[in-house]
Protein backbone atom coordinates (compact mmCIF):
# COMPACT_ATOMS: atom_id res chain seq x y z
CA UNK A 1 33.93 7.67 -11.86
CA UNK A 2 36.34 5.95 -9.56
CA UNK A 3 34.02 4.02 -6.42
CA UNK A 4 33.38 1.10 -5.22
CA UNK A 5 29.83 1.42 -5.90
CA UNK A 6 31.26 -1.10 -8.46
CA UNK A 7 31.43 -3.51 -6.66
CA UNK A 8 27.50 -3.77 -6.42
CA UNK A 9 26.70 -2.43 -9.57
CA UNK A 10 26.93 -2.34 -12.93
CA UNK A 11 25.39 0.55 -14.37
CA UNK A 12 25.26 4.15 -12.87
CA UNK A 13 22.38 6.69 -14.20
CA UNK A 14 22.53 9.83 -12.55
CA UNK A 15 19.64 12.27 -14.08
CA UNK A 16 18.28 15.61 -13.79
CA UNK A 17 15.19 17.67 -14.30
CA UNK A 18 13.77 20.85 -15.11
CA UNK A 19 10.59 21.30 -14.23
CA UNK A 20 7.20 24.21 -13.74
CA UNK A 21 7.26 24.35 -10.45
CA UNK A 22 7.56 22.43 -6.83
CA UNK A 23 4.44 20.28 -7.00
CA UNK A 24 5.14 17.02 -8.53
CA UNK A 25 1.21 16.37 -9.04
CA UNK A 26 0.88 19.34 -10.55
CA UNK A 27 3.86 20.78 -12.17
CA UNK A 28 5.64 19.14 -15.54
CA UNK A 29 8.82 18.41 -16.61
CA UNK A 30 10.15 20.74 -19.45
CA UNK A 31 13.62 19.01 -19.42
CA UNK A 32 15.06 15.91 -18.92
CA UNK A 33 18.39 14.65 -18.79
CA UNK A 34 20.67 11.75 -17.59
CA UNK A 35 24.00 10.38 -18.00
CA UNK A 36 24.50 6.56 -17.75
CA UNK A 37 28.08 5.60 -16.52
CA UNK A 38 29.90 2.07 -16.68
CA UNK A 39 33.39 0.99 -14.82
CA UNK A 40 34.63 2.48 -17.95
CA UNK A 41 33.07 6.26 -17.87
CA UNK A 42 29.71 7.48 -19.19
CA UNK A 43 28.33 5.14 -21.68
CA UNK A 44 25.49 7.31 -22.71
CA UNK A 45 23.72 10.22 -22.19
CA UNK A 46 20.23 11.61 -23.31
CA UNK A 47 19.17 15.57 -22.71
CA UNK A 48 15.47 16.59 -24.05
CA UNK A 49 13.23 19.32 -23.96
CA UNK A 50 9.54 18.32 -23.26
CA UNK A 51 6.58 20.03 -24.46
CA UNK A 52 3.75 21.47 -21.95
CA UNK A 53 0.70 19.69 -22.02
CA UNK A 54 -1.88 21.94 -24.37
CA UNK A 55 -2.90 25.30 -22.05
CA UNK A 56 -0.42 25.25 -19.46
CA UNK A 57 2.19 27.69 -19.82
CA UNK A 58 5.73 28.33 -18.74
CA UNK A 59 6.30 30.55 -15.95
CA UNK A 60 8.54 33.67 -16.25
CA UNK A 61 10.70 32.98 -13.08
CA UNK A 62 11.60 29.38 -14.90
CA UNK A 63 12.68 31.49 -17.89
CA UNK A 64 15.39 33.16 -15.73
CA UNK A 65 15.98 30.27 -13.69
CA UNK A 66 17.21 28.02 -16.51
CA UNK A 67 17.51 29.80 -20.26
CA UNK A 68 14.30 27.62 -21.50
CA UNK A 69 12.19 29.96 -23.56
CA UNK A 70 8.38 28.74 -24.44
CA UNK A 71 9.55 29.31 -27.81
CA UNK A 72 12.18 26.46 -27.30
CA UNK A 73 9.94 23.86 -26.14
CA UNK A 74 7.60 24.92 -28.90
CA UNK A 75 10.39 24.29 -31.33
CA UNK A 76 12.78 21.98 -30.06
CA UNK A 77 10.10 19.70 -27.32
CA UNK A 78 9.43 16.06 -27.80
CA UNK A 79 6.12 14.56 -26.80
CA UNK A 80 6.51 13.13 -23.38
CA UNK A 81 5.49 9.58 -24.62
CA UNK A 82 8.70 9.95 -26.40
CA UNK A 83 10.92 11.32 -23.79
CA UNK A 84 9.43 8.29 -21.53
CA UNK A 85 10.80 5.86 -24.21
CA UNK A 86 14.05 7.53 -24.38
CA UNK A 87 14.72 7.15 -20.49
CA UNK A 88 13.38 3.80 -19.85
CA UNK A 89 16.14 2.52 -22.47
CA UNK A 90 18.77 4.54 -21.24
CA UNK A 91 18.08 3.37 -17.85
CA UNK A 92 17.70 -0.44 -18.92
CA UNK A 93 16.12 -3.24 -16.56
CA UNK A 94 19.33 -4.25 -14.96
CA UNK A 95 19.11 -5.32 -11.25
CA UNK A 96 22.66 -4.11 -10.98
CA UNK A 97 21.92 -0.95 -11.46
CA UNK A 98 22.06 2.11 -9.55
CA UNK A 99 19.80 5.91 -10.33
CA UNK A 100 21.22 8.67 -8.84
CA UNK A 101 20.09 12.61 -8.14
CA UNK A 102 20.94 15.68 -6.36
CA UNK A 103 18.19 15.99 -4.42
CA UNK A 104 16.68 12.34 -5.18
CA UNK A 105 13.61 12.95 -3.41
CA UNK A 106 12.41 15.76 -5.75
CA UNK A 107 13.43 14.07 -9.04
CA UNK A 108 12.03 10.57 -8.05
CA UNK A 109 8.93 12.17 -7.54
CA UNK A 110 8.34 14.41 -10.93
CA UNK A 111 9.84 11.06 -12.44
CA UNK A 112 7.31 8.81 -10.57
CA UNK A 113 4.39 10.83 -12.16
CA UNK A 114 5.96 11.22 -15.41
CA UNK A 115 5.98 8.01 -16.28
CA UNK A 116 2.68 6.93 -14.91
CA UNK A 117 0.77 7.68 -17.45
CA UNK A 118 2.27 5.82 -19.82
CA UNK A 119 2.52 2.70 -17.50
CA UNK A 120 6.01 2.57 -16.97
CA UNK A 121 6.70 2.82 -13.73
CA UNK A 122 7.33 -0.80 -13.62
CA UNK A 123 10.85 0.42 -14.75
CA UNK A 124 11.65 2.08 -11.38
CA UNK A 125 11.25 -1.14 -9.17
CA UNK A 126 14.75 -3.02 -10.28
CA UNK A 127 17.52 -0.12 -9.83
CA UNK A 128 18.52 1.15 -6.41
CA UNK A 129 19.00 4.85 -5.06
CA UNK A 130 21.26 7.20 -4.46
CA UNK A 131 20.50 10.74 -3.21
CA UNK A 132 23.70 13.07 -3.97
CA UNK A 133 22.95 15.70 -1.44
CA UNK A 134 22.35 13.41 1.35
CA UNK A 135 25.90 12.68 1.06
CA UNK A 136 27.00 16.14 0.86
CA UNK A 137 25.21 17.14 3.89
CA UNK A 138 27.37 14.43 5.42
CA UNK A 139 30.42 15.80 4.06
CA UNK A 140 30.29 19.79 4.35
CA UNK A 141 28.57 23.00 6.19
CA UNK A 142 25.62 24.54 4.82
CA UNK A 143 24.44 25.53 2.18
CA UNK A 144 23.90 22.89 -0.12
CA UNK A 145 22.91 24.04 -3.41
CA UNK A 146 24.89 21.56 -6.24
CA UNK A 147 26.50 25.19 -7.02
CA UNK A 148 28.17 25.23 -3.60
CA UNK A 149 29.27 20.91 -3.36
CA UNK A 150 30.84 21.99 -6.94
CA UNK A 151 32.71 24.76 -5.41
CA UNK A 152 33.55 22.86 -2.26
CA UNK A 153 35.16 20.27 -3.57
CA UNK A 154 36.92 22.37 -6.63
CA UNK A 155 35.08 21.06 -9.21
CA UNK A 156 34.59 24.62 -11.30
CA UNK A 157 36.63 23.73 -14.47
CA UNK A 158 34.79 20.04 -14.46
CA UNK A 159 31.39 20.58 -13.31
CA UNK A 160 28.98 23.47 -13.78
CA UNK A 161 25.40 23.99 -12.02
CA UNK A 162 23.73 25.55 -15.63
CA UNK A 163 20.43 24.71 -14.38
CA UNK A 164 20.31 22.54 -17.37
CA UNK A 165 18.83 18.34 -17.19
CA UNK A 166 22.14 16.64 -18.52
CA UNK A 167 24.74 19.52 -17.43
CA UNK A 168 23.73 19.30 -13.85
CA UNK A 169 23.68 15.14 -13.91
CA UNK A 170 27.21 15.16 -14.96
CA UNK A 171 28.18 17.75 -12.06
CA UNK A 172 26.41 15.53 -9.57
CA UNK A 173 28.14 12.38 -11.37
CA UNK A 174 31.78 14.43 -10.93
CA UNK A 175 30.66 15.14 -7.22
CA UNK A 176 30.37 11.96 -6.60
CA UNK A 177 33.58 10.97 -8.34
CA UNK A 178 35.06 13.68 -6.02
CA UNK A 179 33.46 12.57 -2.46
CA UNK A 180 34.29 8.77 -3.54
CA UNK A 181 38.15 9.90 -3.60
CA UNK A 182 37.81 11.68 -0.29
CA UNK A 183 35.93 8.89 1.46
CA UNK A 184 34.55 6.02 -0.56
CA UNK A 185 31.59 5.35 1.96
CA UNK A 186 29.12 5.74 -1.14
CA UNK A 187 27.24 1.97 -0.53
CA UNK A 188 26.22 3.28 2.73
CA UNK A 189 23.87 5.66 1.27
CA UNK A 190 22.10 3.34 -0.97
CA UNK A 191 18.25 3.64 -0.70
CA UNK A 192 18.81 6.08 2.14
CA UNK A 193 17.45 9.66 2.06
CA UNK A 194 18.43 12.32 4.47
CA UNK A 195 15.51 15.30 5.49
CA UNK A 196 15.68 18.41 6.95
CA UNK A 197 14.21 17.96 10.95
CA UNK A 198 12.59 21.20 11.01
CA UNK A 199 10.71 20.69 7.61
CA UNK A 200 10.63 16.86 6.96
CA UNK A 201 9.72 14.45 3.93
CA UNK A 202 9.21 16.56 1.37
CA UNK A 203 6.74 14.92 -1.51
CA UNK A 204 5.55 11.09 -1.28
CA UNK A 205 8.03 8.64 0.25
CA UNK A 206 9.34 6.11 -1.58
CA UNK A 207 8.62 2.85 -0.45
CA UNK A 208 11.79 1.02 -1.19
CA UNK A 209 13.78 4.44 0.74
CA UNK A 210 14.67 4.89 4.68
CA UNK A 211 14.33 8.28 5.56
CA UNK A 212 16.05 9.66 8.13
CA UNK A 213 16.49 13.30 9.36
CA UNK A 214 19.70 14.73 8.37
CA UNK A 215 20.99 17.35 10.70
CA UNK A 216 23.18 20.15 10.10
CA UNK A 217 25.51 19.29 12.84
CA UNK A 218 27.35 16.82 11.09
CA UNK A 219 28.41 14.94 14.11
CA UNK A 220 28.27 11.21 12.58
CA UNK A 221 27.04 10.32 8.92
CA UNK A 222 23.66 9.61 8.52
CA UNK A 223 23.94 5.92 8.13
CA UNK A 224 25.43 5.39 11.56
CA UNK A 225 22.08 6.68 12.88
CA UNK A 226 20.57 3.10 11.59
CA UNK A 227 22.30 1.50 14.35
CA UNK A 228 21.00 3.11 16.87
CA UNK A 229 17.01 1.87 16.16
């Protein structure tokens, strides 16, 4: 991944999850995946399938959505304590390093609750942000659905949206590879989250973010907007 993001960091996780449902207090995550990426390329990657907590069940539509089968995470599911452990070393303790989603605001906040209850979430105060999608509403028309920023920018025979953790953290990881060659203004985005104006902040708000709302116009990036307040 070719950026200057290099320049202020050392280590690059971009991650992914598959979850229940929309409600980050409520819902779990079934699968979770990241890819960690130095100067050199990815360094590491973990992928995992996460068993339900006893009684809840997996809904049909999530089935068809992403492949996983309640019969999978029967069979092939780790305990959550252990998929905690596995992402807290992947991700490391570095200052210098940067997490990264499409759609950061969603992921952040399943991940925020995740680990909780295993007192971890110590382990999100060192790294910085970076949404994905905020930058791609910068860069292109609606709609904005990872499927369409791969297709934008070409990306079919790199990238694929599977609806899969670790598949869909390396397509956001290539997307950003590919907006970083068309206009390296990555840094700008760091710890700044874009939001739709007619439907705002979705979830909690992070306190370490500036939100802003992002609109479909396109007529200046997002981070030009700070200059204005």
């Amino acid at each position: 991944m070719e950026t200057g993001l290099w320049k202020h960091f050392d280590r690059i996780v971009v991650f992914d999850t598959e979850t229940t449902g929309i409600e980050f207090g409520r819902d779990e995550i079934i699968e979770l995946g990241a890819a960690a990426y130095t100067a050199a390329g990815e360094a590491e990657s973990m992928d995992l399938l996460i068993r339900l907590t006893p009684g809840r069940t997996l809904p049909p539509f999530i089935t068809q959505l992403t492949g996983i089968t309640p019969e999978q995470l029967d069979r092939e599911g780790v305990e959550k304590s252990d998929a905690c452990d596995a992402f807290c070393a992947l991700l490391g303790e570095g200052e210098r390093t940067l997490l990264a989603a499409y759609n950061a605001q969603f992921d952040l906040n399943f991940l925020y609750h995740f680990l909780r209850p295993f007192g971890r979430v110590g382990i999100l105060r060192a790294p910085r942000f970076l949404d994905v999608l905020t930058v791609y509403r910068d860069r292109r028309d609606y709609p904005h659905k990872l499927s369409d920023a791969i297709a934008a920018y070409g990306l079919e025979d790199q990238a694929v949206n599977s609806h899969r953790a670790v598949d869909d953290a390396r397509a956001a990881a290539v997307l950003l590879g590919a907006m970083a060659a068309e206009r390296d203004d990555l840094a700008q985005y760091i710890d700044l989250f874009g939001y739709s104006p007619k439907y705002g902040v979705s979830g909690r708000r992070i306190g370490s973010v500036t939100y802003r709302p992002q609109s479909y116009q396109r007529l200046r990036p997002l981070y030009e907007a700070l200059d204005t307040l």
